[in-house]
N, C-alpha and C. Protein backbone atom coordinates (compact mmCIF):
# COMPACT_ATOMS: atom_id res chain seq x y z
N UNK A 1 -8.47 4.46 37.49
CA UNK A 1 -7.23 5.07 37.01
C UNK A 1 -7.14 4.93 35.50
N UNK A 2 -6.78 5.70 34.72
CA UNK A 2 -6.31 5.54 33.40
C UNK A 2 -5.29 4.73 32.93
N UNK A 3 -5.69 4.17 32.17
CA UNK A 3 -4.45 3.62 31.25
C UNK A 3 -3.40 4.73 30.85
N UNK A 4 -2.18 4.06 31.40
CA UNK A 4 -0.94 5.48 30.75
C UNK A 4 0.25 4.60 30.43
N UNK A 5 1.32 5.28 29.90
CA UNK A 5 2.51 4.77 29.67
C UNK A 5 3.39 5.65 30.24
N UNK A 6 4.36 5.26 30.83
CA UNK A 6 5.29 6.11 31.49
C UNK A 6 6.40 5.77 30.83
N UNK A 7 7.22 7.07 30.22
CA UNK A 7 8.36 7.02 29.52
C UNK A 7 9.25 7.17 30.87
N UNK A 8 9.83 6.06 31.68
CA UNK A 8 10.54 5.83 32.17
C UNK A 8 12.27 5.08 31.79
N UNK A 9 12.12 5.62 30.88
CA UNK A 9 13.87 4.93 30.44
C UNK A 9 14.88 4.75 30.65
N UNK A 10 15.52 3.86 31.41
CA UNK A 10 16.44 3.82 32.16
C UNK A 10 18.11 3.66 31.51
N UNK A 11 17.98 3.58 30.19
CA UNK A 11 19.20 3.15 29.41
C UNK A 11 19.08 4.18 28.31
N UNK A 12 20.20 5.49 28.02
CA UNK A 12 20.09 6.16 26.45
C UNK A 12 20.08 5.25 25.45
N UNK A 13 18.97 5.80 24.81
CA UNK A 13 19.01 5.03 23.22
C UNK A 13 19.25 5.84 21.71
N UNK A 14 20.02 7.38 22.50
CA UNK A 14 20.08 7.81 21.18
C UNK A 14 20.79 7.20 20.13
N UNK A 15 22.00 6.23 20.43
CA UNK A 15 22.82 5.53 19.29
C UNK A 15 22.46 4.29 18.85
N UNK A 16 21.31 3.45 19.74
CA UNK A 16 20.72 2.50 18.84
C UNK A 16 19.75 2.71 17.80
N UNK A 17 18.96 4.08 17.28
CA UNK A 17 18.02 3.82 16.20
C UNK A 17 16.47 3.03 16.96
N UNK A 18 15.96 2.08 15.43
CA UNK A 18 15.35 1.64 16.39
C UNK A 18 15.31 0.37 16.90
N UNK A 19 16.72 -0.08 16.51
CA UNK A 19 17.27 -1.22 17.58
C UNK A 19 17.49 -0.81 18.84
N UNK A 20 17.45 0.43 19.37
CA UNK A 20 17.53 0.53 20.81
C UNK A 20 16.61 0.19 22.20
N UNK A 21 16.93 -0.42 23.24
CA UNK A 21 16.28 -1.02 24.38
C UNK A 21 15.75 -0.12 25.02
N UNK A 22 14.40 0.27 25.01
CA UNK A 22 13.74 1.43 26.08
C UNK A 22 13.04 0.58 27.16
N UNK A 23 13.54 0.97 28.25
CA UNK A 23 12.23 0.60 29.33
C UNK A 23 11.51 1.69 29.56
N UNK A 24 10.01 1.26 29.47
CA UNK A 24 9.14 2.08 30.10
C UNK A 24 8.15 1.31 31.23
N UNK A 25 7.43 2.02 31.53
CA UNK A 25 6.41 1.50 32.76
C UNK A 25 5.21 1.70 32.26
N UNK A 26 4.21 0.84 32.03
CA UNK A 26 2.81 0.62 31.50
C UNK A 26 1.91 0.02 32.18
N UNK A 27 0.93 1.24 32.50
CA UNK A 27 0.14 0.43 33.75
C UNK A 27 -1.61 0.51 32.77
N UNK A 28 -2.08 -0.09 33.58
CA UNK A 28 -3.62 -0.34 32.97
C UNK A 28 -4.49 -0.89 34.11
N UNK A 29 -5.37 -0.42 34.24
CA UNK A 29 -6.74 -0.97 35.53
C UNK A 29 -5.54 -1.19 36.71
N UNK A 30 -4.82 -0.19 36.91
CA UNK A 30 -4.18 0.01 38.07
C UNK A 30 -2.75 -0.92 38.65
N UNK A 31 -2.39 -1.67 37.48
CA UNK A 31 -1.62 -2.34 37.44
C UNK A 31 -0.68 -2.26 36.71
N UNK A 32 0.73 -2.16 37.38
CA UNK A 32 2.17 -1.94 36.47
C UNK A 32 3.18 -2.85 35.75
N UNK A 33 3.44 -2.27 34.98
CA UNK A 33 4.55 -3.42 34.59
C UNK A 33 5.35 -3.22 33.59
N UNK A 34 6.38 -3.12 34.28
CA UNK A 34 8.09 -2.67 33.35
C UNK A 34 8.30 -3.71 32.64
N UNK A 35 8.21 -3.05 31.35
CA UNK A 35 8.86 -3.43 29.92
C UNK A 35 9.61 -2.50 29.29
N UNK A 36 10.91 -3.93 28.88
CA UNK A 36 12.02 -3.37 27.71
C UNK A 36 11.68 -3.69 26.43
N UNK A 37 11.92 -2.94 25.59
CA UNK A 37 11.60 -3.04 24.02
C UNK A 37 12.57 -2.35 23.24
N UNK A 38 12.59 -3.02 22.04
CA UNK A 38 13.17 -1.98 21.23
C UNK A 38 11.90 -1.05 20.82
N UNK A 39 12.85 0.46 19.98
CA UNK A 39 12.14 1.45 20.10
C UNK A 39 11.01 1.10 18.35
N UNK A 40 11.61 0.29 17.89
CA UNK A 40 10.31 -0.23 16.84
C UNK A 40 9.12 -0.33 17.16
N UNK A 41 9.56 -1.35 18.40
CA UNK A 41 7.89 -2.29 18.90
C UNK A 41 7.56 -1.40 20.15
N UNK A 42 7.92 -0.23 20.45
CA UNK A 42 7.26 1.12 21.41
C UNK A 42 6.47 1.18 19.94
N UNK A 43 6.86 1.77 18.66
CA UNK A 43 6.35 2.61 17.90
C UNK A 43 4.91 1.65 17.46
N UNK A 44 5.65 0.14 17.31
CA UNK A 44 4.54 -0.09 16.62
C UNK A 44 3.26 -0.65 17.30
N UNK A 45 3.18 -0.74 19.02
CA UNK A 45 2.38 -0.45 20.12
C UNK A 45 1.66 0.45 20.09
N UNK A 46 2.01 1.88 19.41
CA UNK A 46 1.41 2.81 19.69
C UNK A 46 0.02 2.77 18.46
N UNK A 47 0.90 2.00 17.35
CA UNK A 47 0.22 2.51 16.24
C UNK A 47 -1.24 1.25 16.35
N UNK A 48 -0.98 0.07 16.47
CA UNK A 48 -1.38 -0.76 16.64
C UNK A 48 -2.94 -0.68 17.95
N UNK A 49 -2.48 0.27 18.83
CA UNK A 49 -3.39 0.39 20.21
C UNK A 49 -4.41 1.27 19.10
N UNK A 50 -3.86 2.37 18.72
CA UNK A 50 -4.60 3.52 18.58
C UNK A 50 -5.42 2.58 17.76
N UNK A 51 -4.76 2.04 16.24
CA UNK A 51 -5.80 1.27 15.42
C UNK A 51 -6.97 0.30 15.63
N UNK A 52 -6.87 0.10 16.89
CA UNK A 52 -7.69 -0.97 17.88
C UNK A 52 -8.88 -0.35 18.84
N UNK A 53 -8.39 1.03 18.96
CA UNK A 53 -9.22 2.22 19.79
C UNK A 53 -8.66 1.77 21.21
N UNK A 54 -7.25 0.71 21.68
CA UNK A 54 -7.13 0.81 22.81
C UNK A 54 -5.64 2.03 23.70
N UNK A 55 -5.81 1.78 24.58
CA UNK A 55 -4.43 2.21 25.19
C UNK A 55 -3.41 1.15 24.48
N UNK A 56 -1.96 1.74 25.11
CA UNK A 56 -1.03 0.91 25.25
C UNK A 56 -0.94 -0.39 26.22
N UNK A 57 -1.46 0.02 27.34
CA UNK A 57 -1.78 -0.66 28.72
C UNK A 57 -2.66 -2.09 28.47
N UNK A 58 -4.21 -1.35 27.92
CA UNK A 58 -4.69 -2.40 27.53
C UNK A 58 -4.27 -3.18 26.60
N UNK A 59 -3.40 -2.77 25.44
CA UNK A 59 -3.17 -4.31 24.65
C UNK A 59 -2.34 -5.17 25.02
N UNK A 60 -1.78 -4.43 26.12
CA UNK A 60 -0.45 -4.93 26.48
C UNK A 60 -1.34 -6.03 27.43
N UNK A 61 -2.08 -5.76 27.73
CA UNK A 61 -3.33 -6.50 28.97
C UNK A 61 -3.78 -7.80 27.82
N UNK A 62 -4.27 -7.30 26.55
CA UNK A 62 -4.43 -8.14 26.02
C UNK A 62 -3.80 -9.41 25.63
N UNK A 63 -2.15 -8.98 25.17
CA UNK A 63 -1.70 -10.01 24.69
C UNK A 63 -1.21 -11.06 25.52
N UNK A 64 -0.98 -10.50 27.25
CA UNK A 64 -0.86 -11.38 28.04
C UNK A 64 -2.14 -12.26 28.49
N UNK A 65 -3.33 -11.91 27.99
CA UNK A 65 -4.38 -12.86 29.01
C UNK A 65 -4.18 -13.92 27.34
N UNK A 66 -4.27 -13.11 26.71
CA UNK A 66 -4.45 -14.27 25.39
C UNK A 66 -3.42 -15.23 24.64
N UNK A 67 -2.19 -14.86 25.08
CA UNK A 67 -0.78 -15.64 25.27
C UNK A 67 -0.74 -16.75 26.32
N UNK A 68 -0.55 -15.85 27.68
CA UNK A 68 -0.39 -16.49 28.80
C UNK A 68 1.13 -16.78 29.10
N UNK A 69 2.25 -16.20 27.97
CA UNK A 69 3.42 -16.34 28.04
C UNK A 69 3.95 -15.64 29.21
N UNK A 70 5.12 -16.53 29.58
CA UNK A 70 5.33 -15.93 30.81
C UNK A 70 7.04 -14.74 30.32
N UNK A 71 7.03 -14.95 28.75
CA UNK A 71 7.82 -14.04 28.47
C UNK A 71 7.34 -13.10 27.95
N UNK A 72 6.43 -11.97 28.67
CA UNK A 72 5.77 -11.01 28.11
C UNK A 72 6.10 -10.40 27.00
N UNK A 73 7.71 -9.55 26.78
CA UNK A 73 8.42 -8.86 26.04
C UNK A 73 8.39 -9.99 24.48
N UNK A 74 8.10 -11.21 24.87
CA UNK A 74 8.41 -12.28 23.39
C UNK A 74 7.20 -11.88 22.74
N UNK A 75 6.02 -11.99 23.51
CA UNK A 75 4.88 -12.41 23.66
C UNK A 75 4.52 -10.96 22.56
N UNK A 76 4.96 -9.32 23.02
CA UNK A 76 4.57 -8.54 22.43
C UNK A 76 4.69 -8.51 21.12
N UNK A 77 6.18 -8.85 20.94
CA UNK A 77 6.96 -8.58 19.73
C UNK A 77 5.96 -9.69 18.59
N UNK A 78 6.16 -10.79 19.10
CA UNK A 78 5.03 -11.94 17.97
C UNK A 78 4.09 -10.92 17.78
N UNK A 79 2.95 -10.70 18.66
CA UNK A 79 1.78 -10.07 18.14
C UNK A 79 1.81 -8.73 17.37
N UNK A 80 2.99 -8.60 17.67
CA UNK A 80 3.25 -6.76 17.09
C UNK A 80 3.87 -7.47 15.10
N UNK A 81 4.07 -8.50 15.22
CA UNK A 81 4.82 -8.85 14.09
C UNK A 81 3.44 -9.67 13.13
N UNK A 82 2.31 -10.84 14.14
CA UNK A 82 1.45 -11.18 13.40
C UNK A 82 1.01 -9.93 12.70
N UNK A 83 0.47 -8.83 13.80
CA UNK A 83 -0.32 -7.54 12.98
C UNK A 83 -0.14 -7.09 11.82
N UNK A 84 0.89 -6.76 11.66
CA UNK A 84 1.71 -6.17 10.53
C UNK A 84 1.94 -6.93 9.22
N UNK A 85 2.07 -8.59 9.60
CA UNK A 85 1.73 -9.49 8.31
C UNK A 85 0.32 -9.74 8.23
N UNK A 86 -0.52 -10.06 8.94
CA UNK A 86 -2.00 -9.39 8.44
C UNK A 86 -2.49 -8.37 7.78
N UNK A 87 -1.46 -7.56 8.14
CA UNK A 87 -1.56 -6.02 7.29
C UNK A 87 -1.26 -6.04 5.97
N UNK A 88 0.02 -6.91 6.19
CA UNK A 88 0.48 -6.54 5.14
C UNK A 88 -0.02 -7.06 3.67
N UNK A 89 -0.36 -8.55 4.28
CA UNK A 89 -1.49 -9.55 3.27
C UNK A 89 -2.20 -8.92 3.04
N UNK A 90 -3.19 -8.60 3.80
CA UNK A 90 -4.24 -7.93 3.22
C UNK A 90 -4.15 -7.07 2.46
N UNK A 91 -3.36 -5.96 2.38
CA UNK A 91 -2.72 -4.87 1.38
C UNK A 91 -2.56 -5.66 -0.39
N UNK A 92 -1.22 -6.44 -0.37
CA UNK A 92 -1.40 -7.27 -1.32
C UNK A 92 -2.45 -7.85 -2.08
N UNK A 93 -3.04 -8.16 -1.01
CA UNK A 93 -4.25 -8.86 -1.71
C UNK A 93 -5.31 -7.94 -2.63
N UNK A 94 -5.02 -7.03 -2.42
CA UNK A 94 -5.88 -5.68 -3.09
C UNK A 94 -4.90 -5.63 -4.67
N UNK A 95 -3.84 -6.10 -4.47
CA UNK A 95 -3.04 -5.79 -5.88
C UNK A 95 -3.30 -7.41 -6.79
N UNK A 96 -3.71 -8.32 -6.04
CA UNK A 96 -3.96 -9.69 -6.90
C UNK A 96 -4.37 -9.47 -8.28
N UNK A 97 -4.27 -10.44 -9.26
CA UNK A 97 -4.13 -10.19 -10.60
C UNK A 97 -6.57 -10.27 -10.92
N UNK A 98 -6.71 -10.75 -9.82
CA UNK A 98 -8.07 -11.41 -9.89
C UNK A 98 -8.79 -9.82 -9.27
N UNK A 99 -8.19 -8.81 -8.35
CA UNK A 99 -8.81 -7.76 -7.63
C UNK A 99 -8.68 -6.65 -8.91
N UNK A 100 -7.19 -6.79 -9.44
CA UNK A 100 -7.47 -5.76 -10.54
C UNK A 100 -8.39 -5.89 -11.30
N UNK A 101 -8.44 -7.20 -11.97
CA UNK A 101 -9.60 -7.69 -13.10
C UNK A 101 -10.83 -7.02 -12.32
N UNK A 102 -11.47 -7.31 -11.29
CA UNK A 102 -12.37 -7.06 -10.48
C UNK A 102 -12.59 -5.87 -10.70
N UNK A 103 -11.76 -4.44 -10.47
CA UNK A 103 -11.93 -3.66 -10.18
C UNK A 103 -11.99 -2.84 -11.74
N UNK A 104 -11.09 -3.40 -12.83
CA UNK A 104 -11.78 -3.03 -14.13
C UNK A 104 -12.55 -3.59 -14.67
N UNK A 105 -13.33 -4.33 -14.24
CA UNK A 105 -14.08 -5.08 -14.97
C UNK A 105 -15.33 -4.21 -13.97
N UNK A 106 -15.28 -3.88 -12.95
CA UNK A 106 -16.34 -2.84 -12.52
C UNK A 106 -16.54 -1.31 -13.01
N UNK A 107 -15.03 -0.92 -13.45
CA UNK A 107 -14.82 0.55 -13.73
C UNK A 107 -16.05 1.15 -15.06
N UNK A 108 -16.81 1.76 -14.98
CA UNK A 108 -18.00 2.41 -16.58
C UNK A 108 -16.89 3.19 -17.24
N UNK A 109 -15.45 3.90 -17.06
CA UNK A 109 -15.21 4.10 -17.78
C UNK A 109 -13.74 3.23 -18.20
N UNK A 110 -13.27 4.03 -19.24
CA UNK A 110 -12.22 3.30 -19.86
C UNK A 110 -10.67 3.40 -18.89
N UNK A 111 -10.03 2.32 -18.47
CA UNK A 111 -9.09 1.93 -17.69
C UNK A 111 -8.25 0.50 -18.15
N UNK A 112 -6.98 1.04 -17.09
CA UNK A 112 -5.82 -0.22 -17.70
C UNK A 112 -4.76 -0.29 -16.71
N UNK A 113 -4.02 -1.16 -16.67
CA UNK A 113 -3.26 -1.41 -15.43
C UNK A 113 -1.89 -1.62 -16.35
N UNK A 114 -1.21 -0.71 -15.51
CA UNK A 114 0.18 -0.10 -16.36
C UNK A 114 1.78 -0.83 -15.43
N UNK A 115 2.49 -1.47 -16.21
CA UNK A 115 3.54 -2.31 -15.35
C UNK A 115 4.80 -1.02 -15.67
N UNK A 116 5.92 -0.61 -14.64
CA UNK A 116 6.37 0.37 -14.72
C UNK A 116 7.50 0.54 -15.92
N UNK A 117 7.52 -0.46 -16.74
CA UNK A 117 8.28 -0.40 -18.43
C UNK A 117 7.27 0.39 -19.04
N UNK A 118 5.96 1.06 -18.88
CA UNK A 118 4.88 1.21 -19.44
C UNK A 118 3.97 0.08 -20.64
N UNK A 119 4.24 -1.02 -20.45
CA UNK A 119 3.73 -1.83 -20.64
C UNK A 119 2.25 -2.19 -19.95
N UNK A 120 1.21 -2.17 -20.71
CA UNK A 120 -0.09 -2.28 -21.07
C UNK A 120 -0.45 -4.49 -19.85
N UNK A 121 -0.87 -4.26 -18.57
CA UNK A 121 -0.65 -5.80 -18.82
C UNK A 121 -2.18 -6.17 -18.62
N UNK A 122 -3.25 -5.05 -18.66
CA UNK A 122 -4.71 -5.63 -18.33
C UNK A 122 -5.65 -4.29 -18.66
N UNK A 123 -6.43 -4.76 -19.05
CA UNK A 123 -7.76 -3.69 -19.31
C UNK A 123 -9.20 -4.28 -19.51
N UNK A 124 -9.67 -2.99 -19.29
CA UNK A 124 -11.46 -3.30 -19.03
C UNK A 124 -11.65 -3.32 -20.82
N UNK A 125 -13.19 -3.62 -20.73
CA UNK A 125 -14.19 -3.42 -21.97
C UNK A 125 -14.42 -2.14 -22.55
N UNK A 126 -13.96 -1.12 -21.96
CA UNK A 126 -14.24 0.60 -21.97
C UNK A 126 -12.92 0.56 -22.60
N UNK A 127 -11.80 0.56 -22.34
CA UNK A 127 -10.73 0.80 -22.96
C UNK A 127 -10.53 0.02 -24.38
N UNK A 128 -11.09 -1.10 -24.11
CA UNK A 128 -10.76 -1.85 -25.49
C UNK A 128 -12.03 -1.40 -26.39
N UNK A 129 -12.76 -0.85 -26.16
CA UNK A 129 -13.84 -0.26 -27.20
C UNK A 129 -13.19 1.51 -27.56
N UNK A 130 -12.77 1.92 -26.38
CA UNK A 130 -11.76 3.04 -26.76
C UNK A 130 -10.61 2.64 -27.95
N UNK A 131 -9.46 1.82 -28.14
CA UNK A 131 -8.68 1.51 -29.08
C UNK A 131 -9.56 1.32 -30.29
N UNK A 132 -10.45 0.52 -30.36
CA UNK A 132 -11.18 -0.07 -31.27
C UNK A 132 -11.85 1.38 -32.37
N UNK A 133 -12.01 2.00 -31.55
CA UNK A 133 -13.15 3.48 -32.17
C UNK A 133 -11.96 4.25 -32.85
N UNK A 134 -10.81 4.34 -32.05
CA UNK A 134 -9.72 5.40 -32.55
C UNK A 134 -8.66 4.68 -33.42
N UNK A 135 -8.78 3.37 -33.55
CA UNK A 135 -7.73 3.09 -34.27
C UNK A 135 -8.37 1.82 -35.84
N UNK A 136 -9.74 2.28 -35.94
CA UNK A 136 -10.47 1.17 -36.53
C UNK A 136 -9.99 1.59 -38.08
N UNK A 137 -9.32 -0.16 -38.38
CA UNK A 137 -9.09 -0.15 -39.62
C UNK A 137 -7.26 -0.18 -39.55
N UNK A 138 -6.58 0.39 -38.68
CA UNK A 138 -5.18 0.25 -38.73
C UNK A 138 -5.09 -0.99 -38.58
N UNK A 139 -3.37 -1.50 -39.41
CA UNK A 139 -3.15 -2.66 -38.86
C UNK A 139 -2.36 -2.87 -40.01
N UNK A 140 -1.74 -4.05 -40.03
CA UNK A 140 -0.73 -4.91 -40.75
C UNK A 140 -1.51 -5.91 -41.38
N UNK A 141 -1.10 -6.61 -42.73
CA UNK A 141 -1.76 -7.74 -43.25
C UNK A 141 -2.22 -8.44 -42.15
N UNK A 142 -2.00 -8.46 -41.50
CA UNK A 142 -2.75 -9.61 -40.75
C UNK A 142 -3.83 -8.85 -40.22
N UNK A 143 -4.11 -7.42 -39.74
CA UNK A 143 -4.67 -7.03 -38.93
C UNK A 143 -4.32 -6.55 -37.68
N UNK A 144 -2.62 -6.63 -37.36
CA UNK A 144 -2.59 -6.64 -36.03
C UNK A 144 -1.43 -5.61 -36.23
N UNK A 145 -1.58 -4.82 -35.06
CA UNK A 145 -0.53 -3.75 -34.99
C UNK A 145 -0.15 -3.55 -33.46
N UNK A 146 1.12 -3.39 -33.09
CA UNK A 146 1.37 -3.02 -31.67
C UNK A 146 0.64 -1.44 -31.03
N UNK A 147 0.35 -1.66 -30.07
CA UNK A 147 -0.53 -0.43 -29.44
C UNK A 147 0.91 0.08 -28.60
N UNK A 148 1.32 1.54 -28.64
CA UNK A 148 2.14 2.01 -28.06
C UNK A 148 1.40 3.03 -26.84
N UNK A 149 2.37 2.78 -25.87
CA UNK A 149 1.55 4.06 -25.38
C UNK A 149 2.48 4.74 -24.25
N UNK A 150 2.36 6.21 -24.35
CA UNK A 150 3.42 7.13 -24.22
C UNK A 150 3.03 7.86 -22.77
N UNK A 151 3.68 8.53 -21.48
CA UNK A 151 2.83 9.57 -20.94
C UNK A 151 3.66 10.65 -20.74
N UNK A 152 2.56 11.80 -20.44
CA UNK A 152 3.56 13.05 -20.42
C UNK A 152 4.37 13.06 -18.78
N UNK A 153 4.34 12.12 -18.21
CA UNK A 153 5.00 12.15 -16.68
C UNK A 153 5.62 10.81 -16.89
N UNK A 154 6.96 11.06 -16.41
CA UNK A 154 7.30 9.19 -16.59
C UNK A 154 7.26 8.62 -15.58
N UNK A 155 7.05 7.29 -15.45
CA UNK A 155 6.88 6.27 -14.83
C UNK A 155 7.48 6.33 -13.38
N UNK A 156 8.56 6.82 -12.97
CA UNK A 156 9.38 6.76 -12.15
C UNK A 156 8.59 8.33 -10.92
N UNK A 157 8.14 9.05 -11.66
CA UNK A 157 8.10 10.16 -10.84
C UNK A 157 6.53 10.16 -10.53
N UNK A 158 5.54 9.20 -12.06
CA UNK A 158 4.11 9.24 -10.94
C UNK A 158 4.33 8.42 -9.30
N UNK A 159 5.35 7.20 -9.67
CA UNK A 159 5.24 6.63 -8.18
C UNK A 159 5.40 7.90 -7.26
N UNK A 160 7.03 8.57 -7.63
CA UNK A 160 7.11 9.49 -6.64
C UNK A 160 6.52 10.17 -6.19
N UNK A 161 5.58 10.92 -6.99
CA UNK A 161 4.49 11.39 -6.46
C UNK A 161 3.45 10.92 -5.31
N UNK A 162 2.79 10.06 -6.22
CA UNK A 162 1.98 9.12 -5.23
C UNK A 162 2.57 8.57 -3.97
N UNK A 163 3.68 8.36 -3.86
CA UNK A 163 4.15 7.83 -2.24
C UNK A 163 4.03 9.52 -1.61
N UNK A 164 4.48 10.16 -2.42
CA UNK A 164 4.46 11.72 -1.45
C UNK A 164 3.06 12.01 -0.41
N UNK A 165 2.33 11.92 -1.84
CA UNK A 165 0.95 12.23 -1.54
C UNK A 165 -0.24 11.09 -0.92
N UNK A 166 0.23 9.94 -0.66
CA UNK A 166 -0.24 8.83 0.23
C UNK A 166 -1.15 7.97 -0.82
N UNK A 167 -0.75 7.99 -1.87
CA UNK A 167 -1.72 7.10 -3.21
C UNK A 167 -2.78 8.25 -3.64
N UNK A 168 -2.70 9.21 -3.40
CA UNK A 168 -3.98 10.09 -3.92
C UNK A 168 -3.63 9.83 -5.47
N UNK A 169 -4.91 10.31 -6.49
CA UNK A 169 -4.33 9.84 -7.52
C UNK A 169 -3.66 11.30 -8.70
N UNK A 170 -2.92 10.75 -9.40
CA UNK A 170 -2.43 11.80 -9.72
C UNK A 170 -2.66 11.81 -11.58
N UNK A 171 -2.60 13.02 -12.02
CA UNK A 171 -3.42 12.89 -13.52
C UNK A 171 -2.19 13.26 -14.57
N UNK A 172 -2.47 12.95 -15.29
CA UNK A 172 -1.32 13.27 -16.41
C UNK A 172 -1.98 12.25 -17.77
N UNK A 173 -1.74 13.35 -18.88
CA UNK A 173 -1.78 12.94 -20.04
C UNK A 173 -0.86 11.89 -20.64
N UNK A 174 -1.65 11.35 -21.64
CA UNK A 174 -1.20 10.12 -22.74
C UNK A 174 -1.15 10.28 -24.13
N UNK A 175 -0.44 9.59 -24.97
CA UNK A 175 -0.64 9.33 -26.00
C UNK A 175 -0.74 7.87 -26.35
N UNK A 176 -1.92 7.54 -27.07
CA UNK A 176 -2.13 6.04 -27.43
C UNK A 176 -1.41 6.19 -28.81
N UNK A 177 -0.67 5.35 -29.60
CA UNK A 177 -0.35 5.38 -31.36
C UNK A 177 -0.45 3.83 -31.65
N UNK A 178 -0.62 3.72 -32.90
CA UNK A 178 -0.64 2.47 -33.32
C UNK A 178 -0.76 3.22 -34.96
N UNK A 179 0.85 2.51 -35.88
CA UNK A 179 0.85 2.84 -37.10
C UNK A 179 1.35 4.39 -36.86
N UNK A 180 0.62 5.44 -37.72
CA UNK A 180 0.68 6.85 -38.15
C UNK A 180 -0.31 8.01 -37.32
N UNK A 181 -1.29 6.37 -37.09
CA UNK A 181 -2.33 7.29 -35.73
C UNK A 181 -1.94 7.76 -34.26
N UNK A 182 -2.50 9.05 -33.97
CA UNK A 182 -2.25 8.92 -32.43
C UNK A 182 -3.50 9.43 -32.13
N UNK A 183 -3.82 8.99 -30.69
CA UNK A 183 -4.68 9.32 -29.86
C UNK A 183 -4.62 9.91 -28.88
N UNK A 184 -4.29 11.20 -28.24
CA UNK A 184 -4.36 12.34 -26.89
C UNK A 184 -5.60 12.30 -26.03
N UNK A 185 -4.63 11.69 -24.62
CA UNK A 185 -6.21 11.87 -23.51
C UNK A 185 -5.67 12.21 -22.11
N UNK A 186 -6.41 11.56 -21.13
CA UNK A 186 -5.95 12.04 -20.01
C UNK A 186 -6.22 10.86 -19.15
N UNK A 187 -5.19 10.55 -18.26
CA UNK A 187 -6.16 9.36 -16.97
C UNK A 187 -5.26 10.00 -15.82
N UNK A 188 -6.36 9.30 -14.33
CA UNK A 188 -5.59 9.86 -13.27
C UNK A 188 -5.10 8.48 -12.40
N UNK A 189 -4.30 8.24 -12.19
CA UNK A 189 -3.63 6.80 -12.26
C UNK A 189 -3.40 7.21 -10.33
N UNK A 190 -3.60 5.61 -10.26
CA UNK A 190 -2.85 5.03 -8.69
C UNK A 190 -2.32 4.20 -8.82
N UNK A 191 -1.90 4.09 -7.69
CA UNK A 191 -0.87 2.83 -7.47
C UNK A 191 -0.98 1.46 -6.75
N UNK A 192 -0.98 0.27 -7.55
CA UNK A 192 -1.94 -0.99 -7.20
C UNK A 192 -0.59 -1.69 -6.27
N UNK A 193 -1.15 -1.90 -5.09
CA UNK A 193 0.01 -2.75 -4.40
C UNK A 193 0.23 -4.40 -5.23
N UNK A 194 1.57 -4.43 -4.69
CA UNK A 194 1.82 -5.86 -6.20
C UNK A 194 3.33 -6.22 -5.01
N UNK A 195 3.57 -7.43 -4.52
CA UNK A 195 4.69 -8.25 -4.41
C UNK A 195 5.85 -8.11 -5.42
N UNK A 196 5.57 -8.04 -6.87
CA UNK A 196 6.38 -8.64 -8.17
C UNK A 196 6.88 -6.95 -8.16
N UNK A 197 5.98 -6.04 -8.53
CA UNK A 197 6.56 -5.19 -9.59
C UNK A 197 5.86 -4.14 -9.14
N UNK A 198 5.82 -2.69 -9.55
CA UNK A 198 5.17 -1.63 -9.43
C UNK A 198 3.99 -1.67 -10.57
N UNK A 199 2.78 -1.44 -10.01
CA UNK A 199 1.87 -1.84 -10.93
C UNK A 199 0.87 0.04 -10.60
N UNK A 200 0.23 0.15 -12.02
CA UNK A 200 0.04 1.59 -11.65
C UNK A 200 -1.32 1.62 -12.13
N UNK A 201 -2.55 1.58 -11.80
CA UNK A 201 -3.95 1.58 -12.52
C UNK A 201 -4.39 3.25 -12.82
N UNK A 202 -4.63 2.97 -14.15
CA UNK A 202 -5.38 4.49 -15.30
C UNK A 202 -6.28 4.18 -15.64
N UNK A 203 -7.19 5.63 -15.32
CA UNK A 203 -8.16 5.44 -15.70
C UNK A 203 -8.63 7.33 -16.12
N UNK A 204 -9.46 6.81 -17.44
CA UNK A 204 -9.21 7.70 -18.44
C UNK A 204 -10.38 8.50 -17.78
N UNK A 205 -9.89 10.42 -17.89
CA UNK A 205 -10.84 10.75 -17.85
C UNK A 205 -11.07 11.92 -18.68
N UNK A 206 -10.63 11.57 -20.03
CA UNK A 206 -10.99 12.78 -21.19
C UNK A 206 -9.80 12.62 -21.79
């Protein structure tokens, strides 16, 4: 027999959202078994099976042989909740201050990791040999001059974009200045997952 789920619901849940209590019936290797849930942890069963390549049935098979709880419905919700903070760590962990370095410090061309004030907070060797070529010789007695840097999309609407479009990356022009100089280019920037702040990685491509 197939693994299936039977939308058997015995209680309307159109006014709970997805705090609402669905029972359904979930059988697997020929065996049934009515569960209530809220309609979250239906959703996030589904997403969770598929990501696993199983049924609903079977994980549901799973988390009881590997629990052994005799409160099944507890039993789901934990594992439906570990998943998702595994997920979610792991995600993060791609935005660590050590993965960006990583990942410009791999990039051949010129790149920089943009905090959403447009503030400059990391860059590769390509970019800093980029400033260096276009701005050689500016500077203040001391030598030192603030690097400004401008884009033709602001800050607020590349995110928007990018959540639209699922992080694809999206391109838009710059201006680098420092002093009287400016510099016109182009990078196509994503969006670095980060705990703290919206963090946005560019990377130049003309």
């Amino acid at each position: 027999m197939n693994d299936e789920l039977e939308d058997t619901a015995s209680e309307p849940a159109a006014s709970g959202g997805d705090s609402a209590l669905e029972f359904r019936a979930v059988t697997s290797n020929g065996k049934r078994r009515g569960i209530k849930l809220e309609r979250v942890f239906w959703d996030a069963l589904r997403s969770i099976s598929k990501e696993k390549g199983l049924t609903i049935g079977s994980f549901v098979d799973e988390v009881s042989a590997s629990t052994g709880a005799k409160n099944l419905t507890s039993a789901i919700r934990v594992a439906c909740m570990n998943t998702y903070v595994e997920r979610n760590d792991a995600l993060y962990a791609l935005g660590a201050p050590e993965t960006v370095e990583a990942v410009l410090t791999a990039t051949p061309t010129p790149a920089f990791t943009l905090a959403s004030n447009r503030r400059i907070v990391a860059f590769n060797t390509g970019f800093q040999a980029l400033v260096r070529r276009q701005f050689a010789g500016v500077g203040n007695d001391s030598g030192k001059m603030d690097l400004r840097l401008s884009l033709d999309v602001a800050v607020d609407e590349l995110l928007s974009r990018l959540a639209q479009n699922r992080n694809s990356p999206v391109s838009t022009g710059f201006i680098l200045s420092m002093g009287e100089r400016r510099h016109r280019g182009q990078v196509n920037v994503i969006r670095v997952p980060s705990r703290t702040t919206d963090l946005l990685m560019a990377f130049v491509s003309g």
